[in-house]
Each structure stands twice: as structure tokens, then as C-alpha cells.
Protein backbone atom coordinates (compact mmCIF):
# COMPACT_ATOMS: atom_id res chain seq x y z
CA UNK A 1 146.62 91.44 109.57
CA UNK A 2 146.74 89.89 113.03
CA UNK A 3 144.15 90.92 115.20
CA UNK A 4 145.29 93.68 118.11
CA UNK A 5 145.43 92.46 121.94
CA UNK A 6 144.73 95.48 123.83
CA UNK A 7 146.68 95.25 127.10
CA UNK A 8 145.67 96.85 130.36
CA UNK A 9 147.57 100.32 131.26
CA UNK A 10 149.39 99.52 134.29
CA UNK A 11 152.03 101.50 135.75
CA UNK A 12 152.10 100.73 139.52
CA UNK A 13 155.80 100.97 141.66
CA UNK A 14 156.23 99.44 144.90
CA UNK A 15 159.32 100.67 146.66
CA UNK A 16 161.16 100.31 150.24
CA UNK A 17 163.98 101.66 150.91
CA UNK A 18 165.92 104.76 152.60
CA UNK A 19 166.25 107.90 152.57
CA UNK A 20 170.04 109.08 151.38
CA UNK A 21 169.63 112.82 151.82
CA UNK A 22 166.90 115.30 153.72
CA UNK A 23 164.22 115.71 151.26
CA UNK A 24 164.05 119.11 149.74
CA UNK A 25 160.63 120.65 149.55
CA UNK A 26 159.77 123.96 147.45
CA UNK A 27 156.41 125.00 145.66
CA UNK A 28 155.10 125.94 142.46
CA UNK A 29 154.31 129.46 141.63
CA UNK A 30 150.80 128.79 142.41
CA UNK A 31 151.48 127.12 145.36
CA UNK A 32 151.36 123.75 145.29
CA UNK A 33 154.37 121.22 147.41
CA UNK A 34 156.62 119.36 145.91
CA UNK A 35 159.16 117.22 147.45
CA UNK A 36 162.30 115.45 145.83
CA UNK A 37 164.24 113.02 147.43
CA UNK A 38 166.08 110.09 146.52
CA UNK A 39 165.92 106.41 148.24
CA UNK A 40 168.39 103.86 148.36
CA UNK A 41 166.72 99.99 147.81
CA UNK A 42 169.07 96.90 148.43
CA UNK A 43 168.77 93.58 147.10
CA UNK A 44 171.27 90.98 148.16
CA UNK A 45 171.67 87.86 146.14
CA UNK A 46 174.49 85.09 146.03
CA UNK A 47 177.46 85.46 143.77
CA UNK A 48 177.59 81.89 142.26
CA UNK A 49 181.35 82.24 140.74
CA UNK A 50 182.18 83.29 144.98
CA UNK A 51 179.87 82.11 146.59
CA UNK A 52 179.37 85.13 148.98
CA UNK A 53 176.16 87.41 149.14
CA UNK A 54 176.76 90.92 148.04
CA UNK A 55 174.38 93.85 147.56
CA UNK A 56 172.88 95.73 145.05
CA UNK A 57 171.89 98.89 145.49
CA UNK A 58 169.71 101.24 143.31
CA UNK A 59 169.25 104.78 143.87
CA UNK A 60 165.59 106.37 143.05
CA UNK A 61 164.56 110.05 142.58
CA UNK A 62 161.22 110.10 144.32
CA UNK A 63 158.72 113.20 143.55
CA UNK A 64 155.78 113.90 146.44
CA UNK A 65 153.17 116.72 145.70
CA UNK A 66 150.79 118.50 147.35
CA UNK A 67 149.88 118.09 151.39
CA UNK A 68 152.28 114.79 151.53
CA UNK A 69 155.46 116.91 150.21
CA UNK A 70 154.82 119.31 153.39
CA UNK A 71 154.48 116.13 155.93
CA UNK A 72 157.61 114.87 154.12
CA UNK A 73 159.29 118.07 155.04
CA UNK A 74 158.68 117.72 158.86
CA UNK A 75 158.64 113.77 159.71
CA UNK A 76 161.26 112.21 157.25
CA UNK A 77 165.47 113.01 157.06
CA UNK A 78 168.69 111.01 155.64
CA UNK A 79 168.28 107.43 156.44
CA UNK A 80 164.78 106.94 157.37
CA UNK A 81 162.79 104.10 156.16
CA UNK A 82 159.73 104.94 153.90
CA UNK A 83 157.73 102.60 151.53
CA UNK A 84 156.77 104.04 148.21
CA UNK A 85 153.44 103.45 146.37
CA UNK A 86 153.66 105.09 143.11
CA UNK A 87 154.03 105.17 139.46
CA UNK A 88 156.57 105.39 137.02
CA UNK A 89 157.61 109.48 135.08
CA UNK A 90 159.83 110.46 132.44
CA UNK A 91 160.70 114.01 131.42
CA UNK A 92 163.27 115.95 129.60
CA UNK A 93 165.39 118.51 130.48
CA UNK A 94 168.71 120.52 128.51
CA UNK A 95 171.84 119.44 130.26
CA UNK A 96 173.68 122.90 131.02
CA UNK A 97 176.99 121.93 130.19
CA UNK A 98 176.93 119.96 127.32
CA UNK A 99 173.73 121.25 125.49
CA UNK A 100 172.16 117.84 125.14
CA UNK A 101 168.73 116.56 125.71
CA UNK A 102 169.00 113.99 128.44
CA UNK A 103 166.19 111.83 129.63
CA UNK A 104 165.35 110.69 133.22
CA UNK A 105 162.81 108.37 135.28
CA UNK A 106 161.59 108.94 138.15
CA UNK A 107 158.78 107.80 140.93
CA UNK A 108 155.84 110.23 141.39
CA UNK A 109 154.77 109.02 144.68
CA UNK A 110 150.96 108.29 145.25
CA UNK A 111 151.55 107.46 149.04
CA UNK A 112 154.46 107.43 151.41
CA UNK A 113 154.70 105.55 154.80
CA UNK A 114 157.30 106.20 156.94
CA UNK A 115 159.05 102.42 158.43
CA UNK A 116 159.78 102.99 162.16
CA UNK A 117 161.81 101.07 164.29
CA UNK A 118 160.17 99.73 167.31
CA UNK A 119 161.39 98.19 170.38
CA UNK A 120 160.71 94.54 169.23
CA UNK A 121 163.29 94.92 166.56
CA UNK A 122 160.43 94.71 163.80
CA UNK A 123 159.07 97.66 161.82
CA UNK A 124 155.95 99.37 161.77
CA UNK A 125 154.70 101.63 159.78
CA UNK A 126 152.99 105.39 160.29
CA UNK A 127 150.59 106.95 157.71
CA UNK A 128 152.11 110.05 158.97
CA UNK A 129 153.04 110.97 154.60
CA UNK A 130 150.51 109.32 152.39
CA UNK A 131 148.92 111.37 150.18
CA UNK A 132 145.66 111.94 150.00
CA UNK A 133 143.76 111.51 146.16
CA UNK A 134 143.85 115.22 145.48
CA UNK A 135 147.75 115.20 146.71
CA UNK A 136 148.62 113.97 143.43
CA UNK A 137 147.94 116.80 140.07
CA UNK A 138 145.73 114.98 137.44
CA UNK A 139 147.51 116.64 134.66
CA UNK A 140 151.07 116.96 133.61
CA UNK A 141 152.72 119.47 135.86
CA UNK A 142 154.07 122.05 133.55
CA UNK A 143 158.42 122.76 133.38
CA UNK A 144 157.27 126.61 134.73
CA UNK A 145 155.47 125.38 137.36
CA UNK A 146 158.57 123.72 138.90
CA UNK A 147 160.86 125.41 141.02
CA UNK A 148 164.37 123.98 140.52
């Protein structure tokens, strides 16, 4: 039998992108924020077979909790620039209509910053949204807990 490799546990997710709706912010019966929102990251690349540049554009479900979901609430809206440190979630849910299990992924964000345009025509960034260590539940949030 060939011996194991053990291999680190890294799940680590670097986004930037922008907002493409207000985030929507509701809490837990025992209180605790949580934010969803979705951001929209481009990458543009040249088509060989045209030879033009086109985009690609992914859309991500992003998940803030705790203190950073509220600062979400009140400094970010359609369209603004954020970067996203976070890590990679899965759950489960029924689909109403249809009865079947369907899977999704998602980013539970670990910090936000908010990408402001200045007057230079660069960016800059505010750590008006990161979250703070205990921003973030250590355990699995339970499907109760959630409000939607």
C-alpha cells in the first residue's frame, strides 16, 4: 500500500469585484447579522479564433456575519467595488418547486474592503467592512438559525 501524503487544508478565496444588487441584511433568531449579496468579477481574455477581447463574467453569492454584515448594510449598494477575503461553503437546501435536493457554493466572507474611487483615477481601499475574528461563527451556522 502506498504510503499517504497528507496535504495541508487550505481553503482561502480572494475576490474583487462589484456589487450587482443592495446587499440584504437580516439576523438570526439569536441575533446575530448576516448579509447576502452577490458580486460580479470580470476577466477579459483574447478570443484566438477572433481575435477580439471579450469578457467573462462570474456571478458570486457572498455571505458576511456578524458586526461586518451591519457595516455592509450602511456603506455598500449595487455597483460598488469591494474585495473579498474569504473561504469557500456548500450547503443544501429542497428546491420548492421541483422537490429536489440542489447543491450550492458560496463565499463566507472573512473580510470585506470597500474599493473607492478617488480623484487620481486609481482606487483605494477603506476598512470601513472587514470583519473582525469573532465576526465570523466558529461552528456551522444551523438551517434554523437563518432567516430566509
Amino acid at each position: 500500500m502506498p504510503a499517504q501524503i497528507k496535504l495541508p487544508e487550505q481553503n482561502v478565496v480572494f475576490l474583487v469585484g462589484r456589487l450587482t444588487r443592495d446587499p440584504n441584511v437580516a439576523f438570526t433568531q439569536k441575533g446575530q447579522a448576516v448579509c447576502r449579496c452577490d458580486i460580479a468579477v470580470n476577466r477579459r481574455y483574447l478570443d484566438t479564433a477572433t481575435n477580439e477581447w471579450k469578457d467573462d463574467t462570474v456571478f458570486v453569492p457572498v455571505v458576511v456575519w456578524g458586526a461586518a454584515a451591519e457595516r455592509c448594510k450602511d456603506r455598500v449598494k449595487k455597483g460598488t467595488p469591494i474585495s473579498v477575503e474569504g473561504r469557500l461553503t456548500s450547503s443544501e437546501y429542497t428546491d420548492k418547486t421541483t422537490g429536489q435536493t440542489r447543491r450550492s457554493l458560496q463565499v463566507t466572507a472573512r473580510r470585506i474592503q470597500i474599493l473607492e474611487n478617488n480623484a487620481a483615477g486609481g482606487y483605494h481601499t477603506s476598512d470601513a467592512a472587514p470583519a473582525a475574528k469573532d465576526d465570523v461563527p466558529t461552528t456551522d451556522v444551523m438551517e434554523d438559525d437563518v432567516p430566509f
